[in-house]
Protein backbone atom coordinates (compact mmCIF):
# COMPACT_ATOMS: atom_id res chain seq x y z
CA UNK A 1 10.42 34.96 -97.72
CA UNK A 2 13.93 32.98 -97.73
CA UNK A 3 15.17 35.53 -99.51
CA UNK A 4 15.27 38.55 -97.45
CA UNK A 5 17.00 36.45 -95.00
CA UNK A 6 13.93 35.14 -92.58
CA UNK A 7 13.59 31.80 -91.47
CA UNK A 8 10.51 29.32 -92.06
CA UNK A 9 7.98 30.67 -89.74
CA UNK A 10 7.26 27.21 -88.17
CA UNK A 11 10.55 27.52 -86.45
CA UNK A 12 9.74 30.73 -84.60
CA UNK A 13 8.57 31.52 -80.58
CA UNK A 14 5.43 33.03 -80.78
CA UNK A 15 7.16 35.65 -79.15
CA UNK A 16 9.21 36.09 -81.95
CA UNK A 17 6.81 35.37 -84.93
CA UNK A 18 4.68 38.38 -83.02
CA UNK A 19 7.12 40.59 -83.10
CA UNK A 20 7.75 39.95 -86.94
CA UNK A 21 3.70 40.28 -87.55
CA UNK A 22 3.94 43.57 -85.89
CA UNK A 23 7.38 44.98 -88.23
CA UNK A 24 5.37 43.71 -91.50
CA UNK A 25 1.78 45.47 -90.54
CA UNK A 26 3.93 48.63 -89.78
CA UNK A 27 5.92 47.98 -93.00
CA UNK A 28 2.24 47.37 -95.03
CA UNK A 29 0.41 50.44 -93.42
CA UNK A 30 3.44 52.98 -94.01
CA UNK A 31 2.12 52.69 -97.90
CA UNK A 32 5.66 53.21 -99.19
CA UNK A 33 6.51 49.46 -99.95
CA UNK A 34 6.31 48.88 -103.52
CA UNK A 35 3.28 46.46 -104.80
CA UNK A 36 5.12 42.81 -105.30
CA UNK A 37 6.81 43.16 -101.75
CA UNK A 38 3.49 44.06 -100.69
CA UNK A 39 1.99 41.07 -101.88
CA UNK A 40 5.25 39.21 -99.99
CA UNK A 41 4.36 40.97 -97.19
CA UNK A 42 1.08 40.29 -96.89
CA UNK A 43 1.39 36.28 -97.36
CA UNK A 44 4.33 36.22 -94.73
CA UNK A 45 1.70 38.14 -92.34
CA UNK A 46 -0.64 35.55 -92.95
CA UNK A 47 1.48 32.72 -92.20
CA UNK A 48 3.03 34.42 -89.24
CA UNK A 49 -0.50 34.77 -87.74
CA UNK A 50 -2.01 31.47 -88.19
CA UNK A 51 1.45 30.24 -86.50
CA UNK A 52 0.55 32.56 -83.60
CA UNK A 53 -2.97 31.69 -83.33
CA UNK A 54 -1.34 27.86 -83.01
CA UNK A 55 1.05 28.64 -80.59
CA UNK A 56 -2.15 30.27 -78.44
CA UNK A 57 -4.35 26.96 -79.28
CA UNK A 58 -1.54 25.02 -77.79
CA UNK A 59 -1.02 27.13 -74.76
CA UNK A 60 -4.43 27.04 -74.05
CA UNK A 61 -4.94 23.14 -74.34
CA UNK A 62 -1.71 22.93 -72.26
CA UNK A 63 -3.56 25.01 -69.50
CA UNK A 64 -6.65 23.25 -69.92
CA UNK A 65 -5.09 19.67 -68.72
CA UNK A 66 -4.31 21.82 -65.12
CA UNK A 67 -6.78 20.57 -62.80
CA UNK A 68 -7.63 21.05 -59.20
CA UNK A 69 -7.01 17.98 -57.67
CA UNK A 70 -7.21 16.52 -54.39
CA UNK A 71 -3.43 17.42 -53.28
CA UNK A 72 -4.11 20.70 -55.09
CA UNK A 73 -3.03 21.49 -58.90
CA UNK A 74 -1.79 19.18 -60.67
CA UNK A 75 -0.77 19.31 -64.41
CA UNK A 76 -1.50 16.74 -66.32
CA UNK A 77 0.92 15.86 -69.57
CA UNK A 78 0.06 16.66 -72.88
CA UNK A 79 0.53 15.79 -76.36
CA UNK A 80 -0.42 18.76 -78.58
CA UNK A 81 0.59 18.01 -82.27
């Protein structure tokens, strides 16, 4: 939704593309936003969520590669794509 202003989702903090997801559910469930901007709505949602649910996929592989070793935790580097 360029046009209202919003940058391209891929460039958000999770932090930030949650906070959007939770304005445009409001914004949806109010019932007072006509049906095309629903619509607009409703596909930005969608991408802001599976952007989210990357962001967590990453975080978790991230904390996967911590392992106990035997000096303690160590992290190993990771390349998530």
């Amino acid at each position: 939704m360029a046009e209202d202003g919003l940058g391209p989702v891929v460039e958000l903090s999770f932090e930030a593309a949650l906070a959007e997801l939770e304005k445009v559910v409001a914004r949806l469930e109010s019932g007072e936003v006509p049906l095309e901007e629903s619509i607009a709505l409703y596909a930005r949602g969608a991408e802001l969520k599976a952007h989210c649910e990357d962001k967590l996929k990453a975080a978790e592989a991230r904390v996967a590669e911590i392992t106990q070793g035997p000096d303690g935790v160590r992290a190993r580097p990771v390349d998530v794509a």
